[in-house]
N, C-alpha and C. Protein backbone atom coordinates (compact mmCIF):
# COMPACT_ATOMS: atom_id res chain seq x y z
N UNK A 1 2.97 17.43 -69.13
CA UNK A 1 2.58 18.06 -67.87
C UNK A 1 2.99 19.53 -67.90
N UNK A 2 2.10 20.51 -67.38
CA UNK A 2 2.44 21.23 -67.69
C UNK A 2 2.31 22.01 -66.08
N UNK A 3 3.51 23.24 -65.55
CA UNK A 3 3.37 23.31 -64.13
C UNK A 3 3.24 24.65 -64.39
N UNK A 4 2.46 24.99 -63.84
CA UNK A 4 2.86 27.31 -63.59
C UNK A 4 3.76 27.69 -62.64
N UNK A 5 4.73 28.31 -63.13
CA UNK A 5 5.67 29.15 -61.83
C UNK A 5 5.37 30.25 -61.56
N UNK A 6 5.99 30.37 -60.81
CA UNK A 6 5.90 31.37 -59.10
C UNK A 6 5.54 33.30 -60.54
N UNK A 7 6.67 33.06 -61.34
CA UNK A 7 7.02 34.61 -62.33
C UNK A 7 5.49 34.34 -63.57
N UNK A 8 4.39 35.55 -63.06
CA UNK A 8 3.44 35.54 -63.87
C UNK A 8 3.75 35.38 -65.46
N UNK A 9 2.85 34.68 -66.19
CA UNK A 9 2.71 34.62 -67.22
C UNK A 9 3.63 33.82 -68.10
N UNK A 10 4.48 32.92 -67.17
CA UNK A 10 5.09 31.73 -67.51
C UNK A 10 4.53 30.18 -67.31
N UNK A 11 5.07 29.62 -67.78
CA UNK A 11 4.50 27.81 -67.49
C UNK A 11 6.02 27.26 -67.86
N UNK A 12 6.27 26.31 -66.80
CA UNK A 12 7.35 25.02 -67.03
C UNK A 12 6.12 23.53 -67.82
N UNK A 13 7.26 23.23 -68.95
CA UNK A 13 6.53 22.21 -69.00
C UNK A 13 7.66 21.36 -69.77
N UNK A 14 7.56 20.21 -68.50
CA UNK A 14 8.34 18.83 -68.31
C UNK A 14 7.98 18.06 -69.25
N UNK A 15 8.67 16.92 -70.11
CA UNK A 15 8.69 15.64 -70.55
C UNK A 15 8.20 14.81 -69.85
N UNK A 16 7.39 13.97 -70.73
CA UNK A 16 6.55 12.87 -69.89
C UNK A 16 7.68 11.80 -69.07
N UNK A 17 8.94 11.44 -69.54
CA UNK A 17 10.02 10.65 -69.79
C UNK A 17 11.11 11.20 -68.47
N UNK A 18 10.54 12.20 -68.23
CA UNK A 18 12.01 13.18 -67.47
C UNK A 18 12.18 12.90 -66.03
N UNK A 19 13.21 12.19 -65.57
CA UNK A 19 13.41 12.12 -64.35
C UNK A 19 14.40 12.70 -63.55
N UNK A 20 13.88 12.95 -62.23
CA UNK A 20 14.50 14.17 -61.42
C UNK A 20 15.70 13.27 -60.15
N UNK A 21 16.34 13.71 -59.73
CA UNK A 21 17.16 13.76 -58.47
C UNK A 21 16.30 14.48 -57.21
N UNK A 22 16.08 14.45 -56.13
CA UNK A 22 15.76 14.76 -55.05
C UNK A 22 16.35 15.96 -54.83
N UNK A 23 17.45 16.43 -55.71
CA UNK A 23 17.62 18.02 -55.06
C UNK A 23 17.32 18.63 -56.74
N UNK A 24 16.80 18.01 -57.46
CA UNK A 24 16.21 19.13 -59.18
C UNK A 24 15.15 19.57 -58.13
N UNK A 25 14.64 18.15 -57.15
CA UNK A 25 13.01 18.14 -57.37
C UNK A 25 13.02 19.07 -56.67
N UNK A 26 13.68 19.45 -55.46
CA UNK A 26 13.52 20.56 -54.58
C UNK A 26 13.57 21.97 -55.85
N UNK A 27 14.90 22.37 -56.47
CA UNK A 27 14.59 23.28 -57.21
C UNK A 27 12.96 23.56 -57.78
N UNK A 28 12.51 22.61 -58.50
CA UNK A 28 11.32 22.44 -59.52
C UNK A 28 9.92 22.81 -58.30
N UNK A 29 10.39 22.31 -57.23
CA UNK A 29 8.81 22.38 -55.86
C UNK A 29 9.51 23.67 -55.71
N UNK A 30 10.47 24.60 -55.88
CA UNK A 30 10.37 26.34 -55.11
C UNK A 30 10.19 27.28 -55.86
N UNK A 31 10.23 26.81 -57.11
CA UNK A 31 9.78 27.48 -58.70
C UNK A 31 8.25 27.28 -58.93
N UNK A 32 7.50 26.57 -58.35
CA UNK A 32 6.27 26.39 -58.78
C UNK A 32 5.31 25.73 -57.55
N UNK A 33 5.64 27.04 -56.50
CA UNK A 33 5.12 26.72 -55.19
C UNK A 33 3.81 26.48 -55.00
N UNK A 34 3.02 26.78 -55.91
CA UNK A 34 1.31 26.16 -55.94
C UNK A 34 1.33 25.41 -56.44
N UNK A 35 2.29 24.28 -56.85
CA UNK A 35 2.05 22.90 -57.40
C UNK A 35 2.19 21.93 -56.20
N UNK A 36 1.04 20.60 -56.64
CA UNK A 36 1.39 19.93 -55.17
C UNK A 36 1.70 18.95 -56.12
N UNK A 37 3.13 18.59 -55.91
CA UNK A 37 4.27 17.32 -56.43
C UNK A 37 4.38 16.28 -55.14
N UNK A 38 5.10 15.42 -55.81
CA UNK A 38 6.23 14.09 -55.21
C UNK A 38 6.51 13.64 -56.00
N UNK A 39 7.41 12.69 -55.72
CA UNK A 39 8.70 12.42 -56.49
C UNK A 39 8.87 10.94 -56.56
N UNK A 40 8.67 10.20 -57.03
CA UNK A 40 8.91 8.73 -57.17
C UNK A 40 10.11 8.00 -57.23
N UNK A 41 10.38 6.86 -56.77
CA UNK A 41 11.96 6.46 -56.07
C UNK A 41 12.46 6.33 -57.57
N UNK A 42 12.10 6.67 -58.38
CA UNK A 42 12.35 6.16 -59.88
C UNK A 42 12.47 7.42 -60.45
N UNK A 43 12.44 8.97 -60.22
CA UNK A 43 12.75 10.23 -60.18
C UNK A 43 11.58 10.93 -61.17
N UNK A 44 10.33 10.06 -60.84
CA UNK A 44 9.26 10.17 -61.70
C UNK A 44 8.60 10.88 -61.06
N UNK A 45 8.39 12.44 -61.73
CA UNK A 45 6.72 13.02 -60.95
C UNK A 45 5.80 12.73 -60.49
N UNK A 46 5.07 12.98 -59.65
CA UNK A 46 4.21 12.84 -59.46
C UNK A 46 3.35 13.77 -58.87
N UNK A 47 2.04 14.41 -59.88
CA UNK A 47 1.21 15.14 -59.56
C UNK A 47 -0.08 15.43 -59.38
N UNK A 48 -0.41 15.71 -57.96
CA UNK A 48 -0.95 15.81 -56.96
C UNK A 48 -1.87 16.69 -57.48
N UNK A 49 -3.40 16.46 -56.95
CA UNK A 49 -4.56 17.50 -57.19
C UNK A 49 -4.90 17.78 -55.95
N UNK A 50 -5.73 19.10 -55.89
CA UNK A 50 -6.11 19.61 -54.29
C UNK A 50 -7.53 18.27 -54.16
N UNK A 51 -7.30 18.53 -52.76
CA UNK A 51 -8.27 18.01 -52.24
C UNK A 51 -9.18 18.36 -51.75
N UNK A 52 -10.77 17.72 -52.26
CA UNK A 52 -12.40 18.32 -51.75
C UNK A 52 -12.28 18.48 -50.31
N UNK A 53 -13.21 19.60 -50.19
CA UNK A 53 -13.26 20.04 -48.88
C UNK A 53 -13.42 18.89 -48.17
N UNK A 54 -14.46 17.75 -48.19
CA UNK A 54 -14.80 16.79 -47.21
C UNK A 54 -12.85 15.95 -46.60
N UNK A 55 -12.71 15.64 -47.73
CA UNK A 55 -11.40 14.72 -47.29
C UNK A 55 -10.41 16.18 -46.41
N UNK A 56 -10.21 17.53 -47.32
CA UNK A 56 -9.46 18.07 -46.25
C UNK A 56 -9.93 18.52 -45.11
N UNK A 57 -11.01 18.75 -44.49
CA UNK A 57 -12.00 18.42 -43.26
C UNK A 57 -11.04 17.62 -42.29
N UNK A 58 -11.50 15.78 -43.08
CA UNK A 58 -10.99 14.76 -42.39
C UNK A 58 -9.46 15.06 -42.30
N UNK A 59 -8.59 15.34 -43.42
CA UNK A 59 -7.30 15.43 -43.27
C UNK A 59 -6.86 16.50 -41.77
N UNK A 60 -7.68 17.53 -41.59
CA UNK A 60 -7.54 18.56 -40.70
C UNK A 60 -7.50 17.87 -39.35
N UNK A 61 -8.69 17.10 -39.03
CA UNK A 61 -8.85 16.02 -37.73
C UNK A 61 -7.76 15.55 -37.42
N UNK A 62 -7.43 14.52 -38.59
CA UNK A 62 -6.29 13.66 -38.66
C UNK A 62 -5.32 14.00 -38.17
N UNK A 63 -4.84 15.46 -38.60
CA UNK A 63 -3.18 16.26 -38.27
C UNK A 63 -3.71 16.39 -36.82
N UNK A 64 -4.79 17.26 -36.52
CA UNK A 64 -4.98 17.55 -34.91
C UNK A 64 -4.56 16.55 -34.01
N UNK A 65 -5.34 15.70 -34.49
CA UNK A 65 -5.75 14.67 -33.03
C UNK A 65 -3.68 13.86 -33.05
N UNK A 66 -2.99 14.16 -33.97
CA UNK A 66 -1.78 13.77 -34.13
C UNK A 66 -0.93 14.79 -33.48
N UNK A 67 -1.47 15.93 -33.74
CA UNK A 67 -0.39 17.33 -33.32
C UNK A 67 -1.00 17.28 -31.82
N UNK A 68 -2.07 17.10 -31.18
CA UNK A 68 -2.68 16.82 -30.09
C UNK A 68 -1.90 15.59 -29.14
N UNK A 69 -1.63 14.75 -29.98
CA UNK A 69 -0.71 13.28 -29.70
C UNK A 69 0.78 13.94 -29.26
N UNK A 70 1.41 14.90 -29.81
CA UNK A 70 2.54 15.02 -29.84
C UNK A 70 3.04 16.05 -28.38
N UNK A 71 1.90 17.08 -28.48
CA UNK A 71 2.19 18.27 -27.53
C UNK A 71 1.54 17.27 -26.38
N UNK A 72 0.85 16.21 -25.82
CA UNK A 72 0.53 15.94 -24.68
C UNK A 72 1.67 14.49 -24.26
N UNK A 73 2.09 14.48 -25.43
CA UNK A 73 2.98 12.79 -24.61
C UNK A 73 4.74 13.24 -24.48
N UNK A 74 4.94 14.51 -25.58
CA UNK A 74 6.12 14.94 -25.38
C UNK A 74 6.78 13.82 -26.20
N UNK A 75 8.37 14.49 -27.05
CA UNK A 75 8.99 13.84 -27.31
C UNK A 75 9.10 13.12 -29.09
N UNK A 76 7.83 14.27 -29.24
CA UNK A 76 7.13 13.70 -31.04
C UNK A 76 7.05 14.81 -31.85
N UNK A 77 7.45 15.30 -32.76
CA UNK A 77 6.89 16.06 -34.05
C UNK A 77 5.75 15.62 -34.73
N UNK A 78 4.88 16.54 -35.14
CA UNK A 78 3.58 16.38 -36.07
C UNK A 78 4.28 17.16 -36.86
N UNK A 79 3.37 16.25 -38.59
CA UNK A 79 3.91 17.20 -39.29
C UNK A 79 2.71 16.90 -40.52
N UNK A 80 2.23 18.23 -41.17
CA UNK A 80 0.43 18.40 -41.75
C UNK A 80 1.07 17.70 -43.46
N UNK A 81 -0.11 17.43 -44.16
CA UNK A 81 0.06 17.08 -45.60
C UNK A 81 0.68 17.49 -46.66
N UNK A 82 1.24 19.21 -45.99
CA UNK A 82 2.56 20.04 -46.76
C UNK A 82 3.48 19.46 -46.73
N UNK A 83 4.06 18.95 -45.99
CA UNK A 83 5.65 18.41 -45.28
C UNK A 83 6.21 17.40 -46.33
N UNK A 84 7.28 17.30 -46.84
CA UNK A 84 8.08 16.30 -48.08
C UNK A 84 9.01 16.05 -47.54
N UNK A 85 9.13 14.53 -47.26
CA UNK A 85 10.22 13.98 -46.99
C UNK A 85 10.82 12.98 -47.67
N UNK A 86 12.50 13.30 -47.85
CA UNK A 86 13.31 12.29 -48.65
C UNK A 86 13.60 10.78 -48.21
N UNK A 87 12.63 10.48 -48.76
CA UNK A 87 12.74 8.69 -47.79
C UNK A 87 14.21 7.98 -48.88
N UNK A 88 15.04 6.94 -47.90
CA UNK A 88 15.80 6.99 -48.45
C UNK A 88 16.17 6.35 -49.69
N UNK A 89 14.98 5.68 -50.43
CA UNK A 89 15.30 5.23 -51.70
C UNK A 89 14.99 5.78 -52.48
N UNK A 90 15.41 7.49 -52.43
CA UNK A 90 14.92 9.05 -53.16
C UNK A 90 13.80 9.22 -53.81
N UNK A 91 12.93 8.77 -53.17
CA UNK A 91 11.89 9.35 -53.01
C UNK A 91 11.12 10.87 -52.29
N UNK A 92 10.34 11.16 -52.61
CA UNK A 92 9.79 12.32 -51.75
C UNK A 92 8.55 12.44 -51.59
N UNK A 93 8.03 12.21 -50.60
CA UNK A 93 6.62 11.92 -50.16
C UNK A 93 6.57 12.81 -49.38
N UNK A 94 4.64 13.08 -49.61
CA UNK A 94 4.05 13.80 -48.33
C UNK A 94 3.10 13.49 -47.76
N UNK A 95 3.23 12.80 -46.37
CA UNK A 95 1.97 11.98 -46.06
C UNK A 95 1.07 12.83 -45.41
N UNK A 96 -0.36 12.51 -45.42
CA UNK A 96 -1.40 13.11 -44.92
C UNK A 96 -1.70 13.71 -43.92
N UNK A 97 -0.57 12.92 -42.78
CA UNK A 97 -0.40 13.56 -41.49
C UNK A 97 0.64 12.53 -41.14
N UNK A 98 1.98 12.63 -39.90
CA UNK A 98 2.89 11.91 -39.97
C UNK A 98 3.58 12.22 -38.26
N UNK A 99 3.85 11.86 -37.45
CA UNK A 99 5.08 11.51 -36.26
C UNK A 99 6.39 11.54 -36.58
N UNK A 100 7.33 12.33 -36.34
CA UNK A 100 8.65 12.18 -36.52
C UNK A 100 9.02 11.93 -34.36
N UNK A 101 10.05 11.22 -34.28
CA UNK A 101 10.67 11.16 -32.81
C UNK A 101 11.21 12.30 -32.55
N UNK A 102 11.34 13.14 -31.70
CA UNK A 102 11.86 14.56 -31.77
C UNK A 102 13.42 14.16 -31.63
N UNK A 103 13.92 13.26 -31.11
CA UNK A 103 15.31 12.63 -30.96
C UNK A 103 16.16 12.68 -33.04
N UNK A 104 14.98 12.16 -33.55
CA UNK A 104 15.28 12.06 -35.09
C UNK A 104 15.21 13.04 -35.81
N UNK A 105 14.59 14.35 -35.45
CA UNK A 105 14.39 15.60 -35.80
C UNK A 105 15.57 16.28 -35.12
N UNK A 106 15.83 16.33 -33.90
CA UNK A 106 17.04 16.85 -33.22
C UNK A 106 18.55 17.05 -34.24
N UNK A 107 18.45 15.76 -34.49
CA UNK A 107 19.80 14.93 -35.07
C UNK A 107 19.80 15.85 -36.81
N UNK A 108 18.78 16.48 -37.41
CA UNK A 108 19.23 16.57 -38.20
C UNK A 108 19.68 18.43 -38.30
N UNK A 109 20.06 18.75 -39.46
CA UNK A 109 21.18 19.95 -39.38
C UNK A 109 19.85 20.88 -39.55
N UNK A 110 20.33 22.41 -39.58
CA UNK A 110 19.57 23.55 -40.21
C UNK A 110 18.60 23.28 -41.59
N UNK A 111 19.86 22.90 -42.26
CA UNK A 111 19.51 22.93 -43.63
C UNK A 111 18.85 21.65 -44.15
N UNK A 112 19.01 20.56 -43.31
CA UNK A 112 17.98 19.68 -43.75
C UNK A 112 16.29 20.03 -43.16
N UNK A 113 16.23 20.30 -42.06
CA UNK A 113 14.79 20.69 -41.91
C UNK A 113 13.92 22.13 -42.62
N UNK A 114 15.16 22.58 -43.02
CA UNK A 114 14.27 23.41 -43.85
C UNK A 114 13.67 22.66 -45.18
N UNK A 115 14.58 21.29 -45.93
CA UNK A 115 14.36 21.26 -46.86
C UNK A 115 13.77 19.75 -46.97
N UNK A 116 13.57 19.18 -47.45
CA UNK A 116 12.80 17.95 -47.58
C UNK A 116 13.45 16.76 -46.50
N UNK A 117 13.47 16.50 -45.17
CA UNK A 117 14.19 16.12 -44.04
C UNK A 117 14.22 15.03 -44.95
N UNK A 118 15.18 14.37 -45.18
CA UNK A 118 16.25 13.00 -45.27
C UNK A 118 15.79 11.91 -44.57
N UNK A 119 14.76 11.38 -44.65
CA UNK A 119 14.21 10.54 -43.25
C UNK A 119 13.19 9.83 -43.67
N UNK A 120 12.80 8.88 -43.33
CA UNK A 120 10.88 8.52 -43.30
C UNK A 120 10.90 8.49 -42.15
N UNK A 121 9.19 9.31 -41.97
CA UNK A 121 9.07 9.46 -40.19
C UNK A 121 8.42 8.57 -39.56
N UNK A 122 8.57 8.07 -38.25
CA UNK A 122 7.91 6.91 -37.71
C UNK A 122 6.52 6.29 -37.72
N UNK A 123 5.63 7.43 -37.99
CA UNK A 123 4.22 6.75 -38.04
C UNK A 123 3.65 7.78 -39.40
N UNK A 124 3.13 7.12 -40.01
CA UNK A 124 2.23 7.98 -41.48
C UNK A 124 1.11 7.64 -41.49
N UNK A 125 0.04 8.35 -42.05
CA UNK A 125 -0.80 7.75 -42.06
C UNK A 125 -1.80 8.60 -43.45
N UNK A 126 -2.35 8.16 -44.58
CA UNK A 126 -2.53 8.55 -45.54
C UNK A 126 -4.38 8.50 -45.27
N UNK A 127 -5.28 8.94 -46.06
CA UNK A 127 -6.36 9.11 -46.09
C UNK A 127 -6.78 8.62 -47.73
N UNK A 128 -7.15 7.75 -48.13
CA UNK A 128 -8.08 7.61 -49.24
C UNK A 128 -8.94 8.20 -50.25
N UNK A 129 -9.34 8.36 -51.56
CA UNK A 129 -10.45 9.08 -51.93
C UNK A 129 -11.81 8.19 -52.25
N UNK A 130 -12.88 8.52 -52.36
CA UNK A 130 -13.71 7.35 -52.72
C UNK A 130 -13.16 6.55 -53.95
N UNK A 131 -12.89 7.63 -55.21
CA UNK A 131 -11.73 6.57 -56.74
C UNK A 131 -10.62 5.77 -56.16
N UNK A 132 -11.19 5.18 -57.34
CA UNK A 132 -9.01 4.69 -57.01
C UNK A 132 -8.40 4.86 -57.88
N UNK A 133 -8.58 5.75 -59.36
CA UNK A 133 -8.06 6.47 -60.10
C UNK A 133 -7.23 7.94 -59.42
N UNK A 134 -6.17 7.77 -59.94
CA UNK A 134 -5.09 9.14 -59.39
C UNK A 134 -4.39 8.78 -58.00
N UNK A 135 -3.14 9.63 -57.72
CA UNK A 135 -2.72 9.43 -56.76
C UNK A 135 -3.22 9.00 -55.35
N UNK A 136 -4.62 9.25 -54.95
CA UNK A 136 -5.08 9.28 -54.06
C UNK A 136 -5.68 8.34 -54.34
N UNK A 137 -6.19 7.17 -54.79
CA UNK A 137 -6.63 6.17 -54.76
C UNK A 137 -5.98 4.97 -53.76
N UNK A 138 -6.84 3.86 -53.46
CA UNK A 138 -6.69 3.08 -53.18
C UNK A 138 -5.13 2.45 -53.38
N UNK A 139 -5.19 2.29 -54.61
CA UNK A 139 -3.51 1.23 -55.33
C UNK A 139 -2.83 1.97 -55.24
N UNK A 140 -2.73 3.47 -55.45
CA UNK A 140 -1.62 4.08 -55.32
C UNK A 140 -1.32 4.41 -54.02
N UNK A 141 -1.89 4.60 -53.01
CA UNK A 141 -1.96 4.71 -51.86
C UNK A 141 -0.97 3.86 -51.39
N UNK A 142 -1.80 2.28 -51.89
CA UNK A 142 -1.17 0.71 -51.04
C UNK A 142 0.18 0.87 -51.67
N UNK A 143 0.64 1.22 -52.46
CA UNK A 143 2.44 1.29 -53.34
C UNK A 143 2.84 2.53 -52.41
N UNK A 144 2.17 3.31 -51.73
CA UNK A 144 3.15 4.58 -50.55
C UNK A 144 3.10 4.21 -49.92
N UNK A 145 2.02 3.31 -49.01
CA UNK A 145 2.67 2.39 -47.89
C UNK A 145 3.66 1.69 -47.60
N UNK A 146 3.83 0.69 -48.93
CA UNK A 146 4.51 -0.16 -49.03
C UNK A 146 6.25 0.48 -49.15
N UNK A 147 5.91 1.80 -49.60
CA UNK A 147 7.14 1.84 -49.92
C UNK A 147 7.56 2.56 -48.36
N UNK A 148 6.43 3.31 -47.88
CA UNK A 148 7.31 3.98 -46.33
C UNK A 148 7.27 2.68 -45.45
N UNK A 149 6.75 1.59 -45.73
CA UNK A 149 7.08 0.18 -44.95
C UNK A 149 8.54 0.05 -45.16
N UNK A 150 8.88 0.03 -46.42
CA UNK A 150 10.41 -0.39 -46.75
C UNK A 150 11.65 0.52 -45.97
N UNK A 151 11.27 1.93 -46.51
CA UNK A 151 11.92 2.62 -45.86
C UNK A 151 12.26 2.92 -44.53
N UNK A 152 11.79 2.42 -43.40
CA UNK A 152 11.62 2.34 -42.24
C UNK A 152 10.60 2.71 -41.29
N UNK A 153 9.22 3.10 -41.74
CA UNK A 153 8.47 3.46 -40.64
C UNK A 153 7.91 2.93 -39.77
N UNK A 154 7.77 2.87 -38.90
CA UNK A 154 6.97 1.72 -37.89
C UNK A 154 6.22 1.63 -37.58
N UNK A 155 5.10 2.54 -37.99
CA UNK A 155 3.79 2.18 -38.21
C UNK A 155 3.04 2.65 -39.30
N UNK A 156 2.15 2.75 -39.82
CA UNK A 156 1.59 3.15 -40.71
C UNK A 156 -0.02 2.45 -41.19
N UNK A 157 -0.55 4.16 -41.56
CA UNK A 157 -2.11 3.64 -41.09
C UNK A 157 -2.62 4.50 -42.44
N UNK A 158 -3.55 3.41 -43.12
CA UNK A 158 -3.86 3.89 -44.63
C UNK A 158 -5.77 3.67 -44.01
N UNK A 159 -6.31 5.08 -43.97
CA UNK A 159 -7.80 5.62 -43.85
C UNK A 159 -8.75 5.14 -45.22
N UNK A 160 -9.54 4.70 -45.02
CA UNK A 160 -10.01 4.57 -46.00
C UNK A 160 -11.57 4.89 -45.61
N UNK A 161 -12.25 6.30 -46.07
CA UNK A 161 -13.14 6.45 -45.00
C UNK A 161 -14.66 6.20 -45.71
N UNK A 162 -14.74 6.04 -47.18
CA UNK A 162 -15.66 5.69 -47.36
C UNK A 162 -16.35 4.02 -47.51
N UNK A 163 -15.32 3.45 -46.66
CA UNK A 163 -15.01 1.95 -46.49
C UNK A 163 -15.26 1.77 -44.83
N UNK A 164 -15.27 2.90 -43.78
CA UNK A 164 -14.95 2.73 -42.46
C UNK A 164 -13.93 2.08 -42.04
N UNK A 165 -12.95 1.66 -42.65
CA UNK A 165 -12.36 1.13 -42.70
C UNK A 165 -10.40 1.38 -42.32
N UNK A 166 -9.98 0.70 -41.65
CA UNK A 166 -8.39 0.86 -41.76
C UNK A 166 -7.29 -0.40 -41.82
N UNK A 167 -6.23 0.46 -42.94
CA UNK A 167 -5.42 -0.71 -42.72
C UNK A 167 -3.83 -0.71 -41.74
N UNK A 168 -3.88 -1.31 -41.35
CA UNK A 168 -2.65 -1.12 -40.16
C UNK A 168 -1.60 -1.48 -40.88
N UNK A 169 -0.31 -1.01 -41.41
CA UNK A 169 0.81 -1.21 -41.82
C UNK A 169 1.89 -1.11 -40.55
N UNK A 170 2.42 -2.85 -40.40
CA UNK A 170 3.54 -2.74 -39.50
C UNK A 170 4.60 -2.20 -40.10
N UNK A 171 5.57 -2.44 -39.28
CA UNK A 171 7.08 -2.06 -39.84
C UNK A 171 7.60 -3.22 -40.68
N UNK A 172 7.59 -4.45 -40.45
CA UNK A 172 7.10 -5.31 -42.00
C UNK A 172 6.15 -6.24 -41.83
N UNK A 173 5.92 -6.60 -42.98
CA UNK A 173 4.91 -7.84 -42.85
C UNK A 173 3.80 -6.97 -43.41
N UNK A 174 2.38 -7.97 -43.80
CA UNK A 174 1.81 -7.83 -44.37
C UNK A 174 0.28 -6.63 -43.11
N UNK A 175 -0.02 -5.93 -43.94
CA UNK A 175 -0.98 -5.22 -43.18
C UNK A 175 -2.70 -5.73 -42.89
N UNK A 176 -2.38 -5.67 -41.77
CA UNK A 176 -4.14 -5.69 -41.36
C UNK A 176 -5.26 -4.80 -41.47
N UNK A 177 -6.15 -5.61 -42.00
CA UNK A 177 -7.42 -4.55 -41.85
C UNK A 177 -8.64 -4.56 -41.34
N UNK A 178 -8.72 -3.42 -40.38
CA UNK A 178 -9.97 -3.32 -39.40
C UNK A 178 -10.83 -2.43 -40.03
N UNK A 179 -12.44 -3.11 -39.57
CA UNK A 179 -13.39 -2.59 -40.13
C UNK A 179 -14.06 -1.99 -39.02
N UNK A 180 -15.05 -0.77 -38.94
CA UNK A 180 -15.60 -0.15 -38.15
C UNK A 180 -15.45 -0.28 -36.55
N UNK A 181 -14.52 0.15 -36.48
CA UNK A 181 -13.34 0.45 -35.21
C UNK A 181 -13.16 1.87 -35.26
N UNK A 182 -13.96 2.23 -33.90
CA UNK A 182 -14.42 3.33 -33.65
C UNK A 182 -12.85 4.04 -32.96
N UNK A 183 -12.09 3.35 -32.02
CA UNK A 183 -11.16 3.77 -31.37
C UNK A 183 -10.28 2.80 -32.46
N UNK A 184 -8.54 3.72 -32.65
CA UNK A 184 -8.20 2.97 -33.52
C UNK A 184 -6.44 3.22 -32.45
N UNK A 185 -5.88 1.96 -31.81
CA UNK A 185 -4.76 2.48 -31.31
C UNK A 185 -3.63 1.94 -31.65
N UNK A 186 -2.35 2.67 -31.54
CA UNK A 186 -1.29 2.48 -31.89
C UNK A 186 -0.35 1.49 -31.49
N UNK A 187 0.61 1.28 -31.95
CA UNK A 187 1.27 0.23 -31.72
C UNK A 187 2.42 0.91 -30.26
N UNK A 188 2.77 -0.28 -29.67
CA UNK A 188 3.27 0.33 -28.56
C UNK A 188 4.58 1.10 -28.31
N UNK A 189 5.54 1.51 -29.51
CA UNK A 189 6.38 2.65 -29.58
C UNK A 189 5.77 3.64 -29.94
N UNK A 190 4.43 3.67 -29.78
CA UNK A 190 3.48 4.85 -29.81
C UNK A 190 2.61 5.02 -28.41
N UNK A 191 2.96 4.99 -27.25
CA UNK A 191 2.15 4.63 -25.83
C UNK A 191 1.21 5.91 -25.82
N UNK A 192 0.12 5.60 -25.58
CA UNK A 192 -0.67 6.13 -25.29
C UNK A 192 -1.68 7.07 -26.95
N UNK A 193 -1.21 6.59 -27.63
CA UNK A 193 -1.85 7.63 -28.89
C UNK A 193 -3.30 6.40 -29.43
N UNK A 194 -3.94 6.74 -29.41
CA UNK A 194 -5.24 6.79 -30.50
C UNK A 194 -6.61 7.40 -31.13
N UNK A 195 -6.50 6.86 -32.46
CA UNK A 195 -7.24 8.04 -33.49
C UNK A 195 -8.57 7.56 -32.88
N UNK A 196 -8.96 8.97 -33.07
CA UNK A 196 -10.85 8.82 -32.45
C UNK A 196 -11.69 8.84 -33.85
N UNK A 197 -11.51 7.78 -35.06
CA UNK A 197 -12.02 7.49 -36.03
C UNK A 197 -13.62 8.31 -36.59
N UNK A 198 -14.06 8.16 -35.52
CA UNK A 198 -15.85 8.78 -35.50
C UNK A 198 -15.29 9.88 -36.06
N UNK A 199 -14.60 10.52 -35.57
CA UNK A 199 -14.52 11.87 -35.98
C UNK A 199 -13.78 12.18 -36.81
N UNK A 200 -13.09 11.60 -37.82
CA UNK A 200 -12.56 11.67 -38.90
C UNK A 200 -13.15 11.31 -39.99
N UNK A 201 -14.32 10.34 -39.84
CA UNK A 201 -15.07 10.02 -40.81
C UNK A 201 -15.71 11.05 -41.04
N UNK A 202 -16.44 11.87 -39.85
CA UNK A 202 -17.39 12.63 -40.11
C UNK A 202 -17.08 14.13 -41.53
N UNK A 203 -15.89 14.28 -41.42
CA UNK A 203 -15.47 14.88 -42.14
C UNK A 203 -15.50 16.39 -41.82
């Protein structure tokens, strides 16, 4: 793998074999700030390709109608597909669009919110690609659910839009999936929030 850093006319390039700690990985993500990484609970890279306009379209909806969720019910952080958080079986994920409790954001210091918050946040929700080759696929997707299931989130909602389709990830147990469900709503430590689907498909 090979990464470009930030100082022209250099390249880092990692071992296939090489595993990181949650604070290398921070070093390695501020050295090579146009790389889109995460970090696997196993301290395994993982690297991320940009995404076609259509999905970041939908991804754009997604954050709104969430950052929209947050500024009208009070009491919630939104946070967009940049955001890396250290879930606690050191991992570092960045979900597609995500809810933190502002109570759980409060609580943490300066220096953790600047840097990969220490946390999995209460609701995630990831977006699909039509493949299911690469990170953004299908299987790899269902293994980030599963794993922000473990870690504590309490809800979690995996898009799958060329399927119409969603799957509802509780806080445990096995996830449901609804098919062409136009209004899609939240579970009730989420009062009052739901995704207006139509318009996320549309892209």
């Amino acid at each position: 793998m090979t990464l470009t850093t930030s100082r022209p006319q250099s390249a880092l390039r990692l071992p296939w074999d090489l595993r990181l700690t949650p604070e290398q990985f921070g070093l390695v993500c501020a050295e090579n700030r146009e790389a889109v990484l995460e970090l696997d609970a196993d301290g395994r890279l993982i690297e991320m390709t940009p995404t076609g306009s259509e999905t970041g379209s939908r991804n754009g909806e997604l954050f709104f109608q969430l950052k929209l969720y947050a500024k009208r019910a009070g009491g919630w952080k939104a946070f967009d597909s940049s955001t890396g958080f250290c879930l606690p079986d050191g991992s570092v994920f960045s979900p597609d669009a995500s809810l933190l409790h502002l109570d759980r954001w409060q609580a943490l210091s300066p220096d953790e919110r600047r840097g990969f918050a220490p946390l999995c946040p209460d609701l995630v929700a990831e977006l699909a690609s039509p493949s299911d080759s690469g990170p953004r696929g299908l299987t790899a997707l269902r293994s980030k659910m599963a794993a922000y299931q473990t870690n504590g989130a309490r809800l979690g909602w995996l898009l799958i839009p060329h399927e119409q389709a969603v799957e509802v990830w509780p806080a445990s147990g096995e996830p449901e999936r609804r098919e062409l469900v136009q209004v899609l709503e939240a579970t009730s430590e989420f009062p009052g929030l739901q995704l207006q689907l139509a318009e996320i498909w549309a892209g």
